[in-house]
Protein backbone atom coordinates (compact mmCIF):
# COMPACT_ATOMS: atom_id res chain seq x y z
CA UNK A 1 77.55 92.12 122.55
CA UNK A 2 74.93 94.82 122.66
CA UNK A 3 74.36 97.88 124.11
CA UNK A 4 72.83 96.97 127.81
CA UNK A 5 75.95 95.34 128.01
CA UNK A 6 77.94 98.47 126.29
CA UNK A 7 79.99 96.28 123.84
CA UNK A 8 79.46 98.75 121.66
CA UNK A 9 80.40 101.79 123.75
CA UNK A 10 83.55 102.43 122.37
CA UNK A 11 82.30 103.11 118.55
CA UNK A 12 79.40 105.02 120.17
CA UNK A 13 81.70 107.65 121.92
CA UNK A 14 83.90 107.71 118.82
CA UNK A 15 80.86 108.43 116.71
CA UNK A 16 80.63 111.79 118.53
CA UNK A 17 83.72 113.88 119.01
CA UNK A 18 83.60 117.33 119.92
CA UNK A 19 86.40 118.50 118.10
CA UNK A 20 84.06 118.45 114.35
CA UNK A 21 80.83 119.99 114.28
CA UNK A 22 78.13 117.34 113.68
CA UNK A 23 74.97 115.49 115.55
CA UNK A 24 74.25 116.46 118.69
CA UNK A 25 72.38 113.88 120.41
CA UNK A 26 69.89 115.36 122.86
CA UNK A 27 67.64 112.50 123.74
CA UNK A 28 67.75 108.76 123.42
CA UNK A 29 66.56 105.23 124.47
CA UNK A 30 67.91 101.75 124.26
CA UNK A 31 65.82 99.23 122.66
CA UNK A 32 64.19 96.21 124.90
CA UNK A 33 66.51 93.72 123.72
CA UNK A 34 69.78 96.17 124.56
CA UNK A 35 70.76 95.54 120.56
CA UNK A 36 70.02 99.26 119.12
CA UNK A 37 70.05 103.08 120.28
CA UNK A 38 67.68 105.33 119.27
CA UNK A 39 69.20 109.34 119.23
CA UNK A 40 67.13 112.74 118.74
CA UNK A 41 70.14 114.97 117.45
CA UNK A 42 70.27 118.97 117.06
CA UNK A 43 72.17 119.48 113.66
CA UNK A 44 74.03 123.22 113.72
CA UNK A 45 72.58 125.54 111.27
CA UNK A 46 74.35 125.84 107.93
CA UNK A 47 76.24 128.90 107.67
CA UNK A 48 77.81 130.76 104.62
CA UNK A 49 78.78 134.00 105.69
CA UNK A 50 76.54 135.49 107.66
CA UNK A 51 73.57 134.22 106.39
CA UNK A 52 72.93 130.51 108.46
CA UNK A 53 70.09 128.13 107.09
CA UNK A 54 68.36 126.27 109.94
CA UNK A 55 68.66 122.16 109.45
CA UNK A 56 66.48 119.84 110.31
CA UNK A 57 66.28 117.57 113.74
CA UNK A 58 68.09 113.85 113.10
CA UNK A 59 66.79 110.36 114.33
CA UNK A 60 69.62 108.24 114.30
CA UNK A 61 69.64 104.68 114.61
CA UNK A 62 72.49 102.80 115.97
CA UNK A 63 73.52 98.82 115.41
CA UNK A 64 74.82 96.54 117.86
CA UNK A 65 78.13 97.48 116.83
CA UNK A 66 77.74 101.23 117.10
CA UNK A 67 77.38 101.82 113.86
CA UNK A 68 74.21 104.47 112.02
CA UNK A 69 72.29 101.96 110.43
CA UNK A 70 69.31 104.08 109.56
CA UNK A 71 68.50 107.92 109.61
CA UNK A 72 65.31 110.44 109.16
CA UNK A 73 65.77 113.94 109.40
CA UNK A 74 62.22 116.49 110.03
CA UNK A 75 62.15 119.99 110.95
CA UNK A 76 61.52 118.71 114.33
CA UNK A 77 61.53 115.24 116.69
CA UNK A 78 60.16 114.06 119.64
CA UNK A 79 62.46 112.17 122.61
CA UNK A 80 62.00 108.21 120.66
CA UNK A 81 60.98 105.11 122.68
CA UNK A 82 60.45 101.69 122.00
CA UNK A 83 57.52 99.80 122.37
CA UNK A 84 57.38 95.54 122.41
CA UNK A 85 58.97 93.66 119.53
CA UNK A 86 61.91 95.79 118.86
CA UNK A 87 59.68 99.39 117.22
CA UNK A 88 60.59 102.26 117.65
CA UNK A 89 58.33 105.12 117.70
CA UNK A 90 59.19 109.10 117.64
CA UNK A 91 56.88 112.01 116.66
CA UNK A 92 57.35 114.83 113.72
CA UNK A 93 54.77 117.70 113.14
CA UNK A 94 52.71 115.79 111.19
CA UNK A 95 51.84 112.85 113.59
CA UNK A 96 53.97 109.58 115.13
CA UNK A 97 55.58 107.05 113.31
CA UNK A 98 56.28 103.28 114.71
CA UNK A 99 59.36 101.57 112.81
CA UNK A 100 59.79 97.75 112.56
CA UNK A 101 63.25 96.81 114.30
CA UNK A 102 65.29 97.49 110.96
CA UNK A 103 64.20 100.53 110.61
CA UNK A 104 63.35 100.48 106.55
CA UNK A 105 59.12 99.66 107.45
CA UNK A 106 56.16 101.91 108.97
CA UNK A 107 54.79 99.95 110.70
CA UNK A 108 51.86 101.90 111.91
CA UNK A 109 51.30 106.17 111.59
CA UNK A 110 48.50 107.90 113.37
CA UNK A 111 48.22 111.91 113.18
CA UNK A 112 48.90 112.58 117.24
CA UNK A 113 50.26 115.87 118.21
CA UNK A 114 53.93 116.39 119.33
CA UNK A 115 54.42 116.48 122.77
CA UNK A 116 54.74 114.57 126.00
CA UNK A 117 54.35 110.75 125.22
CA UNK A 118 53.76 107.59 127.81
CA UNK A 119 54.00 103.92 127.18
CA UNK A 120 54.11 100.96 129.80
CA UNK A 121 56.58 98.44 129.10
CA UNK A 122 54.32 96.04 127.72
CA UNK A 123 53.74 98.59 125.25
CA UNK A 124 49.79 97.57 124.97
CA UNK A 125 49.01 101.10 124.89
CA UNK A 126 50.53 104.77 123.93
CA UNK A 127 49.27 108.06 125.23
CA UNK A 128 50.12 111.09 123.27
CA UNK A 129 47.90 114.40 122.31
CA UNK A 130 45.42 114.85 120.08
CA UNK A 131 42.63 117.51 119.65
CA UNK A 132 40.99 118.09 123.38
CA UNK A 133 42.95 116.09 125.21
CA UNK A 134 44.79 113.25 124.80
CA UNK A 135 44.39 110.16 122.70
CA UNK A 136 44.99 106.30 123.76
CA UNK A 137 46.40 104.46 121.17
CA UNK A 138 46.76 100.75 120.37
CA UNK A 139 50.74 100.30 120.72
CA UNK A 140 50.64 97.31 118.58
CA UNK A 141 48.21 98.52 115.81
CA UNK A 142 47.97 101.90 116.21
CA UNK A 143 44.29 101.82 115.86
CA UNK A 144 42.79 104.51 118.50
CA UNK A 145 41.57 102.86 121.98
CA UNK A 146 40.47 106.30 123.29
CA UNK A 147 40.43 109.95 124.40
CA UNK A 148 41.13 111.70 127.66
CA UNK A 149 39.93 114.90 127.32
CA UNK A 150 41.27 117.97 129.18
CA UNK A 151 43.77 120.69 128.80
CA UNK A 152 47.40 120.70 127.26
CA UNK A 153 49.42 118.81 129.26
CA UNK A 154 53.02 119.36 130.46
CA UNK A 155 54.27 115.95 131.40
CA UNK A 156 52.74 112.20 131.02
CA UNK A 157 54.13 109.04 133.11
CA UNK A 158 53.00 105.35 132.27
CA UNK A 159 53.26 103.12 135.64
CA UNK A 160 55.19 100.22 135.22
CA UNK A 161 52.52 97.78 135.19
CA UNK A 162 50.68 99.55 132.52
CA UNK A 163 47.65 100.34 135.08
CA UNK A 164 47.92 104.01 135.71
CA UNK A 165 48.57 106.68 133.53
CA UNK A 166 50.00 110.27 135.45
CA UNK A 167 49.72 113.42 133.54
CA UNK A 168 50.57 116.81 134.88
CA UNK A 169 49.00 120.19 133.00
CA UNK A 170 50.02 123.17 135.46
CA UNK A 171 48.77 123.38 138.63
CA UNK A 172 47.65 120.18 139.14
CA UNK A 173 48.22 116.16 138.51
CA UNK A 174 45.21 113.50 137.29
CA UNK A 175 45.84 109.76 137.70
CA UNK A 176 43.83 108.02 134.76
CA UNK A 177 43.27 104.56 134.12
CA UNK A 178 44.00 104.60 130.15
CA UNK A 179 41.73 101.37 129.77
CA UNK A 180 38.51 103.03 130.84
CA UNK A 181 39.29 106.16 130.32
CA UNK A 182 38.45 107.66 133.79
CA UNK A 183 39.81 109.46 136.84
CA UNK A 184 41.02 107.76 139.29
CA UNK A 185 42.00 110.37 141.61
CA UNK A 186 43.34 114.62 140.42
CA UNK A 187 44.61 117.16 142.98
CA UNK A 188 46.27 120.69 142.74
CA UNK A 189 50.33 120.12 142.85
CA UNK A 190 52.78 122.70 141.90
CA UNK A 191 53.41 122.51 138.08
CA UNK A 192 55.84 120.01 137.29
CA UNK A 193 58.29 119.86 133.89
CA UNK A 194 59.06 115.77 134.11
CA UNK A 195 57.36 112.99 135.79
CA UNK A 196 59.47 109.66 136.63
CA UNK A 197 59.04 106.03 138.36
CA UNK A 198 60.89 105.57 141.12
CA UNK A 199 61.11 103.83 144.59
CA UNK A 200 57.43 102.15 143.71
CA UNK A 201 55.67 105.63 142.97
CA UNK A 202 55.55 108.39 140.57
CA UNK A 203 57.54 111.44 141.59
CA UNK A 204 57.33 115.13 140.19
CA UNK A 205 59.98 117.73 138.91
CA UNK A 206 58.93 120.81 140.01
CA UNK A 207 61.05 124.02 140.48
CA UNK A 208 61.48 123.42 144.34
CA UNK A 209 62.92 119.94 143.36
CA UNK A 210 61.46 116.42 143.74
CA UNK A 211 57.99 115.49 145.15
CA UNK A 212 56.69 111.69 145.38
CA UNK A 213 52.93 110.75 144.72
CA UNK A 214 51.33 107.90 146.61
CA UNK A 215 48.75 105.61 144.64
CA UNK A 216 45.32 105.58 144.23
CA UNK A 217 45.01 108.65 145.98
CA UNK A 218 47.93 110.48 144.54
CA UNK A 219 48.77 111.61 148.35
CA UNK A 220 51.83 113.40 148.97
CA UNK A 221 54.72 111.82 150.19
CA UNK A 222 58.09 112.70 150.58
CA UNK A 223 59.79 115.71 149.02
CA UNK A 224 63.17 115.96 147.98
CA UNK A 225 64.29 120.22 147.89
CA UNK A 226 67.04 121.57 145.93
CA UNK A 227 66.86 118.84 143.10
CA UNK A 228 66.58 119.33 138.81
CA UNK A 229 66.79 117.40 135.76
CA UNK A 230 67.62 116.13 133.56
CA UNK A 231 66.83 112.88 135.57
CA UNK A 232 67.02 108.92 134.61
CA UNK A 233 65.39 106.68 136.32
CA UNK A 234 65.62 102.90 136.52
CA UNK A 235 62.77 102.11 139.18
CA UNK A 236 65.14 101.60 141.73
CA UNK A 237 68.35 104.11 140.80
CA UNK A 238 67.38 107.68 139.91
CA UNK A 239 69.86 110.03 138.67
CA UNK A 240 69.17 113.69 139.59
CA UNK A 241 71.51 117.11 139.64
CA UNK A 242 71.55 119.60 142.53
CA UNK A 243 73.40 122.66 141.02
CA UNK A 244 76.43 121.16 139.29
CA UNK A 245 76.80 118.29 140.38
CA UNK A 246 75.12 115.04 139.47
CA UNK A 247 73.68 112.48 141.89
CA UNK A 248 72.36 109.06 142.32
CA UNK A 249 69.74 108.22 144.67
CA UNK A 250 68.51 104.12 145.61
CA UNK A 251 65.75 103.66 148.20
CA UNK A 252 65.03 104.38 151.09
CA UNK A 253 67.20 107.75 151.05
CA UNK A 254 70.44 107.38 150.36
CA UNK A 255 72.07 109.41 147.68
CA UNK A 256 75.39 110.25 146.77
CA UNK A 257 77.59 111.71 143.96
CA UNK A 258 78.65 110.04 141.21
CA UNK A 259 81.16 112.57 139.76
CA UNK A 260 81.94 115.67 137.83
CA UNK A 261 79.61 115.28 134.56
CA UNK A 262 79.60 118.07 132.37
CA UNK A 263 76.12 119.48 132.13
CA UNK A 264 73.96 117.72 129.79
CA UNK A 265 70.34 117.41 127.76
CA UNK A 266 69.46 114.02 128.72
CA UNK A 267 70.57 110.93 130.90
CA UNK A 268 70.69 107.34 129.38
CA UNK A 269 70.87 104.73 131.78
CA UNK A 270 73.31 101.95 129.89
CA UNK A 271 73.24 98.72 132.80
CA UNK A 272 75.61 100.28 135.60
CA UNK A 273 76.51 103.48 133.55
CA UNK A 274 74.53 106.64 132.47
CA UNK A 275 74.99 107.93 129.11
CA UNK A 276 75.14 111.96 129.61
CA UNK A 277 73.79 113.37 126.35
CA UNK A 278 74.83 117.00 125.66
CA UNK A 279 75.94 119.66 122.77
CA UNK A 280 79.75 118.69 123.46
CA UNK A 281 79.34 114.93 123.32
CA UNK A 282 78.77 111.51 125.15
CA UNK A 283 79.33 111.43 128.72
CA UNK A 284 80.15 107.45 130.45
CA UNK A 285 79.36 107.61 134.61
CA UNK A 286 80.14 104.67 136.37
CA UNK A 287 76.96 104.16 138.67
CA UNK A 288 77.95 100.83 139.82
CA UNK A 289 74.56 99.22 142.59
């Protein structure tokens, strides 16, 4: 059993009660082969009194069976993903780290800035900032491919076929192809907060809701009003909230509600369930096809 086929789900939600303080996972991915979870986890401050000592962000990494099986704790973490073969990768303040798929090995370390992070599937490349811009690194290696310069960017999306990179930096959105490290097309866009894949395009959070971007050109296409995060998105099921209430949309525009969630810091999608990842625990909604 693994966790795309949520074998393990029951130890998972046990690992997490809300009754104890403790971990409080606040962003996570599933590995490519479904056996691990990766978890970014707020830790409560420490306090004595009145006096409360800050504690340090914890990346936790699950088993098969739902079981910690390694741990790193920094002042602060980045969202993790996984790139090809099983590593995981996750940012501190002093740079990103890429794990072999026990955990205990570095594989590779390179001195990136926190922030927004993008990686196609294949994993052949990872996009993260660095001084000026933004640096392409060798997923596999870790060795430095390139640099994108430009401002400070506020969101970074890595097309499924590893062609396109999309990066939003306020008002405006720049489709680059990470290979040659040029512009393939840039516009003016309201500023957007997350960028996800979904019905064949990218598509933009912005505070009016959703807005899809057709490729090359990054033309406009449809708009969805009234719609926030946090989202999940599988390519063809994306899970969005309009006030309280938690939907899924499939192609071409059909969305409905999948029930009352609690409000949450992140959305897992878990085969036909979403994981709903928030201060009082782990959320399970059915979001059968």
């Amino acid at each position: 059993m693994n966790f795309a086929a949520l074998g393990a789900l029951g130890l998972l939600l046990a690992f997490w009660t809300p009754l104890e303080p403790g971990p409080q996972p606040t962003a996570g991915a599933v590995s490519p082969d479904g056996g691990h979870l990766a978890l970014r986890c707020f830790v409560e401050p420490h306090c004595a009194g009145e006096v409360c000592t800050p504690q340090p962000d914890l990346l936790l990494l699950l088993d098969a069976s739902g079981r910690p099986q390694q741990s790193w704790s920094r002042e602060w973490w980045s969202a993790p993903l996984w790139l090809p073969g099983n590593r995981l990768a996750a940012a501190a303040a002093d740079g990103w780290r890429v794990w072999d798929p026990s955990g205990q090995e570095v594989v590779w370390e390179a001195a990136l800035q926190p922030g927004p992070v993008a990686a196609p599937p294949a994993g052949h490349w990872l996009v993260a900032p660095a001084a000026g811009g933004l640096q392409v690194t060798d997923g596999r290696s870790g060795l430095p491919l390139g640099h994108l310069p430009g401002d400070a960017v506020d969101a970074l999306l890595a097309t499924p076929d590893g062609r396109w990179l999309v990066a939003a930096a306020g008002p405006s959105l720049t489709l680059w192809d990470p290979v040659t490290q040029t512009v393939a097309a840039r516009r003016g866009a309201p500023p957007a907060t997350a960028l996800v894949w979904f019905d064949g395009s990218p598509w933009s959070l912005t505070a009016s809701g959703l807005q899809q971007w057709l490729l090359p050109q990054l033309s406009p296409g449809r708009r969805l009003p009234g719609l926030a995060g946090p989202l999940a998105s599988d390519g063809q099921r994306l899970a969005a909230w309009r006030e309280s209430e938690l939907l899924l949309l499939t192609p071409p525009t059909s969305a409905r509600a999948v029930g009352a969630v609690p409000p949450a810091d992140a959305l897992l999608w878990l085969g036909d369930r979403l994981l709903a990842l928030a201060a009082s625990g782990v959320s399970v909604v059915e979001a059968p096809r």
